[in-house]
PDB file of N, CA and C in Angstrom:
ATOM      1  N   UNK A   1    -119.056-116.812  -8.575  1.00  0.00           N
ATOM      2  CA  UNK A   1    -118.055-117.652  -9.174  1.00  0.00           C
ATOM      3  C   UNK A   1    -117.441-116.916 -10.362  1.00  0.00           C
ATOM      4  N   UNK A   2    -115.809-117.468 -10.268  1.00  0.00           N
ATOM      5  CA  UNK A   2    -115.412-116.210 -11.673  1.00  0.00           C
ATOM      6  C   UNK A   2    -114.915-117.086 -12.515  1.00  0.00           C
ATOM      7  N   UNK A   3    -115.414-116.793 -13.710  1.00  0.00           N
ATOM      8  CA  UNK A   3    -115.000-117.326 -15.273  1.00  0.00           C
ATOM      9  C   UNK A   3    -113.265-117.391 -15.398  1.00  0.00           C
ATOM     10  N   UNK A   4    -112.960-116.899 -14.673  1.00  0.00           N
ATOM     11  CA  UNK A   4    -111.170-116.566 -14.713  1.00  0.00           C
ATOM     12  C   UNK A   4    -110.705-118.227 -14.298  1.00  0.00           C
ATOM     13  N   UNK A   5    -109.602-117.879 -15.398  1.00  0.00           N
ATOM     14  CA  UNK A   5    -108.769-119.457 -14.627  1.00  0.00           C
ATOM     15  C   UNK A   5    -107.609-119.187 -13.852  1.00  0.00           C
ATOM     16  N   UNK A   6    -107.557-120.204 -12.403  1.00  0.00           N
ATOM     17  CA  UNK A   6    -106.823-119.736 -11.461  1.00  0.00           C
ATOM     18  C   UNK A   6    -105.333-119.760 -12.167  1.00  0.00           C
ATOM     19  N   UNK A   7    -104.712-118.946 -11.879  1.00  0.00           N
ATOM     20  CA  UNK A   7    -102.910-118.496 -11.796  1.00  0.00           C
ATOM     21  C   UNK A   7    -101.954-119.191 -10.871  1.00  0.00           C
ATOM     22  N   UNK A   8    -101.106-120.086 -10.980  1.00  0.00           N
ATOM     23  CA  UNK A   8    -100.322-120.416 -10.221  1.00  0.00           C
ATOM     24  C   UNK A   8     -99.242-120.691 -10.611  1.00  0.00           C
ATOM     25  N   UNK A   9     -98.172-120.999 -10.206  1.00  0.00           N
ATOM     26  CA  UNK A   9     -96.788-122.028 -10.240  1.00  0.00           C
ATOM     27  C   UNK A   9     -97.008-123.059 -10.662  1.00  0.00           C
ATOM     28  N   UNK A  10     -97.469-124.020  -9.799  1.00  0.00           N
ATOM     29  CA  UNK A  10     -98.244-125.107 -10.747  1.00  0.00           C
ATOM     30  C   UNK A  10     -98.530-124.984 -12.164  1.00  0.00           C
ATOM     31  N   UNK A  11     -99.704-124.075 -12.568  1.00  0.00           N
ATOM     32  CA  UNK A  11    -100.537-123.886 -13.668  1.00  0.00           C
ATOM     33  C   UNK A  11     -99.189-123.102 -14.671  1.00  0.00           C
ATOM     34  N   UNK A  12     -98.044-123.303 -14.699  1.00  0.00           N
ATOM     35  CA  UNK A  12     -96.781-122.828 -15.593  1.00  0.00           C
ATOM     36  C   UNK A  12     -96.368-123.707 -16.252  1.00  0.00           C
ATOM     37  N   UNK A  13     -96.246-124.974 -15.097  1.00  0.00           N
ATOM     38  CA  UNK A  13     -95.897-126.468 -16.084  1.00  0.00           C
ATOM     39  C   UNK A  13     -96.649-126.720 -17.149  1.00  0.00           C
ATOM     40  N   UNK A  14     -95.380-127.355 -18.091  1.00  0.00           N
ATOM     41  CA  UNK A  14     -96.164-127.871 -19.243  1.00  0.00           C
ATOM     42  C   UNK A  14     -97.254-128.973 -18.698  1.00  0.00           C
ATOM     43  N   UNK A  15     -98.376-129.318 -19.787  1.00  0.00           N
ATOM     44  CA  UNK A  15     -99.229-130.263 -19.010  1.00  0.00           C
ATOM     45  C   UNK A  15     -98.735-131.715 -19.673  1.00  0.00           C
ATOM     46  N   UNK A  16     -97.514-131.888 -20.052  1.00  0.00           N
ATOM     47  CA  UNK A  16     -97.124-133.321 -19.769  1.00  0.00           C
ATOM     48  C   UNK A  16     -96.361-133.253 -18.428  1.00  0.00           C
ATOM     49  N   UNK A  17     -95.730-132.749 -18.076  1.00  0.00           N
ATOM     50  CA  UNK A  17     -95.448-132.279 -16.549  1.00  0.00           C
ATOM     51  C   UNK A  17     -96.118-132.879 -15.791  1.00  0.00           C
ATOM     52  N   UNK A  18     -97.350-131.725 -15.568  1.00  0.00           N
ATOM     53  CA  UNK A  18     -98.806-132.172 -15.139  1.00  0.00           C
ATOM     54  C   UNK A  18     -99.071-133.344 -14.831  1.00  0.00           C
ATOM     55  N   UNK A  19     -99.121-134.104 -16.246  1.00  0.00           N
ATOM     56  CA  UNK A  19    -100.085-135.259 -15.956  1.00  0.00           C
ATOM     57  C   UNK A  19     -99.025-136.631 -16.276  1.00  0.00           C
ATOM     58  N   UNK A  20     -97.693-136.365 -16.018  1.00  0.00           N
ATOM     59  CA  UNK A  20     -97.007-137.036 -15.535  1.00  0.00           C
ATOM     60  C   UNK A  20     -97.347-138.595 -14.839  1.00  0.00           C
ATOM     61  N   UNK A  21     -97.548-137.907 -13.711  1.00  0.00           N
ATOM     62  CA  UNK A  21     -98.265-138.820 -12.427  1.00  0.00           C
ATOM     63  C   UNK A  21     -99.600-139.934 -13.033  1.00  0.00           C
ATOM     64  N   UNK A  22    -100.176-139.132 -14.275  1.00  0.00           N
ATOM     65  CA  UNK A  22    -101.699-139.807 -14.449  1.00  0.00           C
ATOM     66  C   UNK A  22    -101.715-139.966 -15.892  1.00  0.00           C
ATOM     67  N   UNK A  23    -101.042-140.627 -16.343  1.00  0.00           N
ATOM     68  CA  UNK A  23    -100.776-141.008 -17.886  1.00  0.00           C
ATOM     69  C   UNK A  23    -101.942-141.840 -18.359  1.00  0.00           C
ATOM     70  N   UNK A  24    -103.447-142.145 -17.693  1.00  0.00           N
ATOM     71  CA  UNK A  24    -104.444-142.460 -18.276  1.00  0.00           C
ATOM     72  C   UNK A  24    -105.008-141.113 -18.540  1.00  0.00           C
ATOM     73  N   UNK A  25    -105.039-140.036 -17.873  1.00  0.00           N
ATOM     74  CA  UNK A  25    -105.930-138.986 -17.724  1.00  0.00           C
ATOM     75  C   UNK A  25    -105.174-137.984 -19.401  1.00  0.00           C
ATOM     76  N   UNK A  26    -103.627-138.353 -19.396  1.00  0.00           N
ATOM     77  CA  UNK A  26    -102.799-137.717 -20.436  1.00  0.00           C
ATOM     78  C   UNK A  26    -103.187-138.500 -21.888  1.00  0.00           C
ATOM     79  N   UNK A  27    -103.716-139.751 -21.843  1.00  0.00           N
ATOM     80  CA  UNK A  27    -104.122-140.422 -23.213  1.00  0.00           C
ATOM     81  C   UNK A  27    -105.162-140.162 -23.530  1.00  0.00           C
ATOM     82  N   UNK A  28    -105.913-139.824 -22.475  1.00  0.00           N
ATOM     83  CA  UNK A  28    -107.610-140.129 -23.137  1.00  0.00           C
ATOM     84  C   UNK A  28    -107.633-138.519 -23.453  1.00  0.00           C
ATOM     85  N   UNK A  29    -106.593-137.074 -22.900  1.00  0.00           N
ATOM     86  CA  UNK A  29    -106.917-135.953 -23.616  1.00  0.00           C
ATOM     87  C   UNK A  29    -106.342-136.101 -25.117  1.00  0.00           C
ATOM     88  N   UNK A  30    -105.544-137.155 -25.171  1.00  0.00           N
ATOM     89  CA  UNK A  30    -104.920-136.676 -26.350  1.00  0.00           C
ATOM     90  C   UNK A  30    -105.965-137.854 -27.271  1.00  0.00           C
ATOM     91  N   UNK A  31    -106.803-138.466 -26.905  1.00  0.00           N
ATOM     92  CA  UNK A  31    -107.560-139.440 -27.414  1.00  0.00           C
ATOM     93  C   UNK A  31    -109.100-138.196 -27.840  1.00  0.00           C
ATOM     94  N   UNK A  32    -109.712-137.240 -27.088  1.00  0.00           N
ATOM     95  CA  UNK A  32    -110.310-136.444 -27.290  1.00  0.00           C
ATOM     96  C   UNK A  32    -110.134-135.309 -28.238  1.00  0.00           C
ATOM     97  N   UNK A  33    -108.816-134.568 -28.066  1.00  0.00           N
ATOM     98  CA  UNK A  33    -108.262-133.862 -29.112  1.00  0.00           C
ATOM     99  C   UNK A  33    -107.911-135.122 -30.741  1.00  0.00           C
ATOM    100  N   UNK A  34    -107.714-136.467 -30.541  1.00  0.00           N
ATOM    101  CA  UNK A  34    -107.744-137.010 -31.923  1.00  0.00           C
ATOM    102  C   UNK A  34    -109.224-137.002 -32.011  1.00  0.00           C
ATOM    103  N   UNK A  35    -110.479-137.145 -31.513  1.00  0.00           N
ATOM    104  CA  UNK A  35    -111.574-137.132 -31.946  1.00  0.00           C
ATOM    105  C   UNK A  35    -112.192-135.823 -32.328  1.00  0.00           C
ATOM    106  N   UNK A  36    -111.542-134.849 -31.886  1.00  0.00           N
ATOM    107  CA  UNK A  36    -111.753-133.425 -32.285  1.00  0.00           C
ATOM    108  C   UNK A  36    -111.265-132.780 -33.636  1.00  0.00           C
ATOM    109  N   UNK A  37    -109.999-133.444 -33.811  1.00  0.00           N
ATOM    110  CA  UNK A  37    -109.520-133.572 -35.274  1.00  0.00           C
ATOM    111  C   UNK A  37    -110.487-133.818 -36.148  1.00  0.00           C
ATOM    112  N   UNK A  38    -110.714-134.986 -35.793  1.00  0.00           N
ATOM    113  CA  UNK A  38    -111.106-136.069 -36.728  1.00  0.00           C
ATOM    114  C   UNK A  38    -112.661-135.499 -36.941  1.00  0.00           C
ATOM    115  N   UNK A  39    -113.625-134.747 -36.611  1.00  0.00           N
ATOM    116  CA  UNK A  39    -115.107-134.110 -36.260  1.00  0.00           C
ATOM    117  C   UNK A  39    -115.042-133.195 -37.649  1.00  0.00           C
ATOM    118  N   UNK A  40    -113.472-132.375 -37.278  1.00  0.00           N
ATOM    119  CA  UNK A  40    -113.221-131.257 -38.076  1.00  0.00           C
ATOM    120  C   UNK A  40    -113.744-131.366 -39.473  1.00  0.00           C
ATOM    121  N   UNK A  41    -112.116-132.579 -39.589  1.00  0.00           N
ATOM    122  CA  UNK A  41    -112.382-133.342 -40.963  1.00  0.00           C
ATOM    123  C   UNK A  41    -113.373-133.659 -41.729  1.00  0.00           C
ATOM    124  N   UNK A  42    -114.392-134.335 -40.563  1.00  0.00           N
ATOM    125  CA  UNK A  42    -115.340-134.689 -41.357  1.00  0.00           C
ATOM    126  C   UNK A  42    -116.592-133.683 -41.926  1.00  0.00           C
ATOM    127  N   UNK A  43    -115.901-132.496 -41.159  1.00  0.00           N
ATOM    128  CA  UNK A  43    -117.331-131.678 -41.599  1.00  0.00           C
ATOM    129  C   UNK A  43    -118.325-131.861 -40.382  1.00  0.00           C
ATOM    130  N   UNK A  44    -118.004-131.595 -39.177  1.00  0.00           N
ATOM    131  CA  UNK A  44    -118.861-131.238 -38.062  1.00  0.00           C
ATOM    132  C   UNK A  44    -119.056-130.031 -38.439  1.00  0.00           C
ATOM    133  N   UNK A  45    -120.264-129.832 -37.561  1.00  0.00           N
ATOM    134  CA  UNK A  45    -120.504-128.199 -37.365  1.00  0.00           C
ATOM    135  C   UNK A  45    -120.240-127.581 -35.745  1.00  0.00           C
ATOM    136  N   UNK A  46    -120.178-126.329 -35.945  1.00  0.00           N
ATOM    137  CA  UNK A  46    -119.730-126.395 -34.065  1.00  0.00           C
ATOM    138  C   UNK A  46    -120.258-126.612 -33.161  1.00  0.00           C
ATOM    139  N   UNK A  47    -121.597-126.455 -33.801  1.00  0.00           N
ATOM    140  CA  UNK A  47    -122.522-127.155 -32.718  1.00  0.00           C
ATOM    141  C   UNK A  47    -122.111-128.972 -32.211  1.00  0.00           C
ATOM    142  N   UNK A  48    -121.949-129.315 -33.314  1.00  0.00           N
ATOM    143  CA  UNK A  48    -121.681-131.175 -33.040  1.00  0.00           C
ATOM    144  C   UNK A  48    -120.570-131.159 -32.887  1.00  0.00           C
ATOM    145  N   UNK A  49    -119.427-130.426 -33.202  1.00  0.00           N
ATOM    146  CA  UNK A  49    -117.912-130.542 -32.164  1.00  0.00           C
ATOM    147  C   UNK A  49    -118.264-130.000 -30.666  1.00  0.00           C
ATOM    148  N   UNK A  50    -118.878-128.948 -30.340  1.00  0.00           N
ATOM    149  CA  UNK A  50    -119.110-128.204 -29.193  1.00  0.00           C
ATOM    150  C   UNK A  50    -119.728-129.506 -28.417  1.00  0.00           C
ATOM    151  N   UNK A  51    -121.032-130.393 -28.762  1.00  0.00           N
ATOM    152  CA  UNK A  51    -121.416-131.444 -28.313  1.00  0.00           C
ATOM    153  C   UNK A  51    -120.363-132.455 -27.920  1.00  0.00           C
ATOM    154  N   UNK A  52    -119.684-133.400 -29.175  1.00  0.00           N
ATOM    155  CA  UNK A  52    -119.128-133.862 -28.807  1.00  0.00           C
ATOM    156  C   UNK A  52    -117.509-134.040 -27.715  1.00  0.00           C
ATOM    157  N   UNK A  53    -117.283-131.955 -27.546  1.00  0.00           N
ATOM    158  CA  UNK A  53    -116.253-131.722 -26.302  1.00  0.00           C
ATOM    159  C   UNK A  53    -117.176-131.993 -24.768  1.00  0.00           C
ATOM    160  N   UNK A  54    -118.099-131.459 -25.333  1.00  0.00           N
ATOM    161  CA  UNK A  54    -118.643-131.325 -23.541  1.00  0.00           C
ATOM    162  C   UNK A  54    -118.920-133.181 -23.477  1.00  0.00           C
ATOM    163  N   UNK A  55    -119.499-133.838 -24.124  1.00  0.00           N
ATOM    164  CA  UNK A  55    -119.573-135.283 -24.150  1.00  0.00           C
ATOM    165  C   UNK A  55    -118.503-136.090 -23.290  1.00  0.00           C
ATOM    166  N   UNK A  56    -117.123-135.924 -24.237  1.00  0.00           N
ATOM    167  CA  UNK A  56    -116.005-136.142 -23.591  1.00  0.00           C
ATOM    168  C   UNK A  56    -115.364-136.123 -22.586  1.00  0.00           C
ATOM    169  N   UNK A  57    -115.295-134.614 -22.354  1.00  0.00           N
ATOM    170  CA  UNK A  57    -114.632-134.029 -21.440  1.00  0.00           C
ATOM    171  C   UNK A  57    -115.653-134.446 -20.293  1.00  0.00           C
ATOM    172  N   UNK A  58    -117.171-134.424 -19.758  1.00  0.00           N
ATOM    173  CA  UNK A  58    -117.842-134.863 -18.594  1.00  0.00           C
ATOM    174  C   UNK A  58    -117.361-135.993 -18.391  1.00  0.00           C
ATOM    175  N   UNK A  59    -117.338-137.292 -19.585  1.00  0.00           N
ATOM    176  CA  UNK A  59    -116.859-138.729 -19.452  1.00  0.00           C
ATOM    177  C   UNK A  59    -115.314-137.997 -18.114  1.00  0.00           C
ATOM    178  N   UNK A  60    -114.694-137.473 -19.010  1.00  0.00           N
ATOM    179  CA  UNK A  60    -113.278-137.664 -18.374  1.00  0.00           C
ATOM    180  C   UNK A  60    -113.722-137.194 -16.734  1.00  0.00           C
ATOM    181  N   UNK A  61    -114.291-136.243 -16.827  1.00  0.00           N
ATOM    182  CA  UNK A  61    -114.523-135.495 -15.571  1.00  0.00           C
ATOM    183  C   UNK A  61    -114.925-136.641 -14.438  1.00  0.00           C
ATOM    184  N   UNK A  62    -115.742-137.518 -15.068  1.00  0.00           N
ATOM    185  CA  UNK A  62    -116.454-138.786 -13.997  1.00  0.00           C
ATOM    186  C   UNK A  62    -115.544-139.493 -13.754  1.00  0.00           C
ATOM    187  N   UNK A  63    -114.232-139.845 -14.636  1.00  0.00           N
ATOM    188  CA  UNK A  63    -113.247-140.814 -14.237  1.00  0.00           C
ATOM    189  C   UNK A  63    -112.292-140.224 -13.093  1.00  0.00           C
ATOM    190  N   UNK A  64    -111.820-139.005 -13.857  1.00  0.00           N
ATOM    191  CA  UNK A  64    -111.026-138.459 -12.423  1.00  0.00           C
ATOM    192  C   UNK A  64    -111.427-138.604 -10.989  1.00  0.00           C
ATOM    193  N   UNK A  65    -112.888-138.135 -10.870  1.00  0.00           N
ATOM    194  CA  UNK A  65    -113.570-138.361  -9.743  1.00  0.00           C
ATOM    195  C   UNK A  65    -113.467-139.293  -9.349  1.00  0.00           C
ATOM    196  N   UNK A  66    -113.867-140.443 -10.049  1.00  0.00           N
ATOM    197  CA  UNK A  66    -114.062-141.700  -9.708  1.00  0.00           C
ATOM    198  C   UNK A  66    -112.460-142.419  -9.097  1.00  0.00           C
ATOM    199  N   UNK A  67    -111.537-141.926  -9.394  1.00  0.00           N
ATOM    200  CA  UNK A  67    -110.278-142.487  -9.318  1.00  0.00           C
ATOM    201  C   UNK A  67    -109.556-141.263  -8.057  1.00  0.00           C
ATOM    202  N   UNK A  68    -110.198-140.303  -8.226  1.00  0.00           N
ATOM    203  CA  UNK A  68    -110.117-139.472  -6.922  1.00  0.00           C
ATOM    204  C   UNK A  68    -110.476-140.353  -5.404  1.00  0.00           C
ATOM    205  N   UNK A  69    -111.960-140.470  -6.026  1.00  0.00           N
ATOM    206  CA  UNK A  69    -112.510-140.905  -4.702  1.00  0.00           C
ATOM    207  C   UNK A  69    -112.324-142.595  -4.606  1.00  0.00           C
ATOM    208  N   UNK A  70    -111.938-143.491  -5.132  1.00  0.00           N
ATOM    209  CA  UNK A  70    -111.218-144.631  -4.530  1.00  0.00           C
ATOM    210  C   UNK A  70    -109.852-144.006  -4.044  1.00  0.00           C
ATOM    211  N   UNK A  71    -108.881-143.347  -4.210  1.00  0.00           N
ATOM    212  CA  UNK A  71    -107.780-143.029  -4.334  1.00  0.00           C
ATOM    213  C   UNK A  71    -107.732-142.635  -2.321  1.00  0.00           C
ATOM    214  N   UNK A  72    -109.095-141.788  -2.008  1.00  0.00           N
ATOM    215  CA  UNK A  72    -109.253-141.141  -0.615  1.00  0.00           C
ATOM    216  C   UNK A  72    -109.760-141.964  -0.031  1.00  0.00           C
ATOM    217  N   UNK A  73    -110.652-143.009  -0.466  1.00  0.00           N
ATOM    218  CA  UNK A  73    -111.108-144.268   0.390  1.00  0.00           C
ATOM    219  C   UNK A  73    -110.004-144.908   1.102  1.00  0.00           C
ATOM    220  N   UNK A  74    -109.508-145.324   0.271  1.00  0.00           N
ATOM    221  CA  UNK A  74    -107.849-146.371  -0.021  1.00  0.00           C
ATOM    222  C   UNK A  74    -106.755-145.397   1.274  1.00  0.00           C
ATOM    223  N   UNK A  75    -106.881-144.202   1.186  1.00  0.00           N
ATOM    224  CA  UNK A  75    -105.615-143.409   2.328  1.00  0.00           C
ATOM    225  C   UNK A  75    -106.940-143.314   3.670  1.00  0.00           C
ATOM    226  N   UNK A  76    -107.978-143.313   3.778  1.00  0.00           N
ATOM    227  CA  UNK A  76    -108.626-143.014   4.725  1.00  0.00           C
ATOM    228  C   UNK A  76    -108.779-144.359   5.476  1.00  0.00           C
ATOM    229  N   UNK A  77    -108.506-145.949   4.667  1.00  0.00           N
ATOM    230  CA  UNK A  77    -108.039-146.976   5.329  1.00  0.00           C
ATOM    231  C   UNK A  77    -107.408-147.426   5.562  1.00  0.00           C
ATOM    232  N   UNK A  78    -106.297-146.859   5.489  1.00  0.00           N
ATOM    233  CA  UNK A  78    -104.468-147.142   5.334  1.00  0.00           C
ATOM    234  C   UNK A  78    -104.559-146.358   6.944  1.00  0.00           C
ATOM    235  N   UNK A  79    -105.187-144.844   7.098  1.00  0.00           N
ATOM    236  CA  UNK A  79    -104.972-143.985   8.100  1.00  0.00           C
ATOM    237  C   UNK A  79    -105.535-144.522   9.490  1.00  0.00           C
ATOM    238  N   UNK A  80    -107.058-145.048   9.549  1.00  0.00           N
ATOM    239  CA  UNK A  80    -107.415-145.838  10.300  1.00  0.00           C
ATOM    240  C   UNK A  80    -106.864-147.442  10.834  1.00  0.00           C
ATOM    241  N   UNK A  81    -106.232-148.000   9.622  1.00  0.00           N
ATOM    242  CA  UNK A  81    -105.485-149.182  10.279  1.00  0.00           C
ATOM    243  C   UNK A  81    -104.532-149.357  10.766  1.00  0.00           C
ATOM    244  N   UNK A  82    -103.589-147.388  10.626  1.00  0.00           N
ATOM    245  CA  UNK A  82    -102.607-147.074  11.503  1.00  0.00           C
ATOM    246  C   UNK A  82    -102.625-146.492  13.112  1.00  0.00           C
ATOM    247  N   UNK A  83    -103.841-146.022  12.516  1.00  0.00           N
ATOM    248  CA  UNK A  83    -104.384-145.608  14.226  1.00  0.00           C
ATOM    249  C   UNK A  83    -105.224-146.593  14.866  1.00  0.00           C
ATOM    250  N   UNK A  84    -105.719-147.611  14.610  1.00  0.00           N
ATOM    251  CA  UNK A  84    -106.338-148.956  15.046  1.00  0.00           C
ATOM    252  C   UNK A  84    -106.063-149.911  14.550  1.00  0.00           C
ATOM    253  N   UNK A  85    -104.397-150.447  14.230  1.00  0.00           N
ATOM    254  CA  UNK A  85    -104.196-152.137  14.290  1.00  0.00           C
ATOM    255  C   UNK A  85    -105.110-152.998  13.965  1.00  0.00           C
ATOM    256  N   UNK A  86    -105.863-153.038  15.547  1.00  0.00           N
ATOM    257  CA  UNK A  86    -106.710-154.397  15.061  1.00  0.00           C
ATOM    258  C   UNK A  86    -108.197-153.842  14.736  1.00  0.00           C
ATOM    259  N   UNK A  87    -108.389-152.769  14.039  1.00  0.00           N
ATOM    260  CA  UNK A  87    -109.472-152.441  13.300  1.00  0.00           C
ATOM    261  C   UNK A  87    -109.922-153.745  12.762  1.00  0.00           C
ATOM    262  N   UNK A  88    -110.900-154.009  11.982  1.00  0.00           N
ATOM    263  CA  UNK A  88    -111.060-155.494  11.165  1.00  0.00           C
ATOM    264  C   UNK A  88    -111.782-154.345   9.865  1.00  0.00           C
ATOM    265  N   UNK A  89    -111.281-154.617   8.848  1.00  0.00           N
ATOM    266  CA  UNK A  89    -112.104-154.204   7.136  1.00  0.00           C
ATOM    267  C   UNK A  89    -112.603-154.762   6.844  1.00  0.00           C
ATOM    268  N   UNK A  90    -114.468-154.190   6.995  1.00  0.00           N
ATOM    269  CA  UNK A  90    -115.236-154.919   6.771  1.00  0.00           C
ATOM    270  C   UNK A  90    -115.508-154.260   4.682  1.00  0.00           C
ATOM    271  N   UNK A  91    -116.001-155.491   4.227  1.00  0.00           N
ATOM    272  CA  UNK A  91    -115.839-155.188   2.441  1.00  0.00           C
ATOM    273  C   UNK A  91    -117.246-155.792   2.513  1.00  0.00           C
ATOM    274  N   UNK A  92    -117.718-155.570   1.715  1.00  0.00           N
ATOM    275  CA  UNK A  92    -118.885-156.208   1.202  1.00  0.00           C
ATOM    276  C   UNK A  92    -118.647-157.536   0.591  1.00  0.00           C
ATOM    277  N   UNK A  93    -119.378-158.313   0.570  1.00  0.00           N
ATOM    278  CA  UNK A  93    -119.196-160.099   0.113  1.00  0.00           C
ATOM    279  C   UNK A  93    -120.094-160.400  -1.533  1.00  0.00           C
ATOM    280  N   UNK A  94    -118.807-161.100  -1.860  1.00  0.00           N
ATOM    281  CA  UNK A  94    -119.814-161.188  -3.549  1.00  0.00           C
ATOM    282  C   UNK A  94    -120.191-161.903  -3.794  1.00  0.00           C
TER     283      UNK A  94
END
């Protein structure tokens, strides 16, 4: 695996560009960078800013996922109820 970050067309856009499409994913970085400020200020050390990025940033990492993978559920039953009509969606009962 290489430490290098991939190069693309894509990766040129500015990242409001970017995250355009996902304006929760665009608040909560700029909600992380204000808590990164704010660490500075107070006299973190880098160890407890270094903590509190990786903290963050995993949080964020679990949401994307998480909003990834409803996102592929959601087209993988849209795709099946186009190719089987009378499929029936079964959901779990609460």
């Amino acid at each position: 695996m290489s430490n290098e970050l991939p190069t693309s067309p894509k990766h040129q856009q500015p990242l409001d560009a970017r995250f355009a499409t996902r304006p929760e994913v665009r608040q909560r970085l700029h909600e992380i960078a204000d808590m990164m400020d704010k660490a500075i200020e107070d006299g973190a050390t880098a160890d407890e800013a270094e903590a509190l990025a990786i903290e963050q940033i995993q949080q964020l990492g679990s949401a994307v996922l998480t909003d990834w993978a409803r996102a592929k559920a959601e087209k993988s039953v849209r795709k099946a109820q186009q190719e089987n009509p009378s499929a029936i969606r079964h959901i779990k009962k609460k």
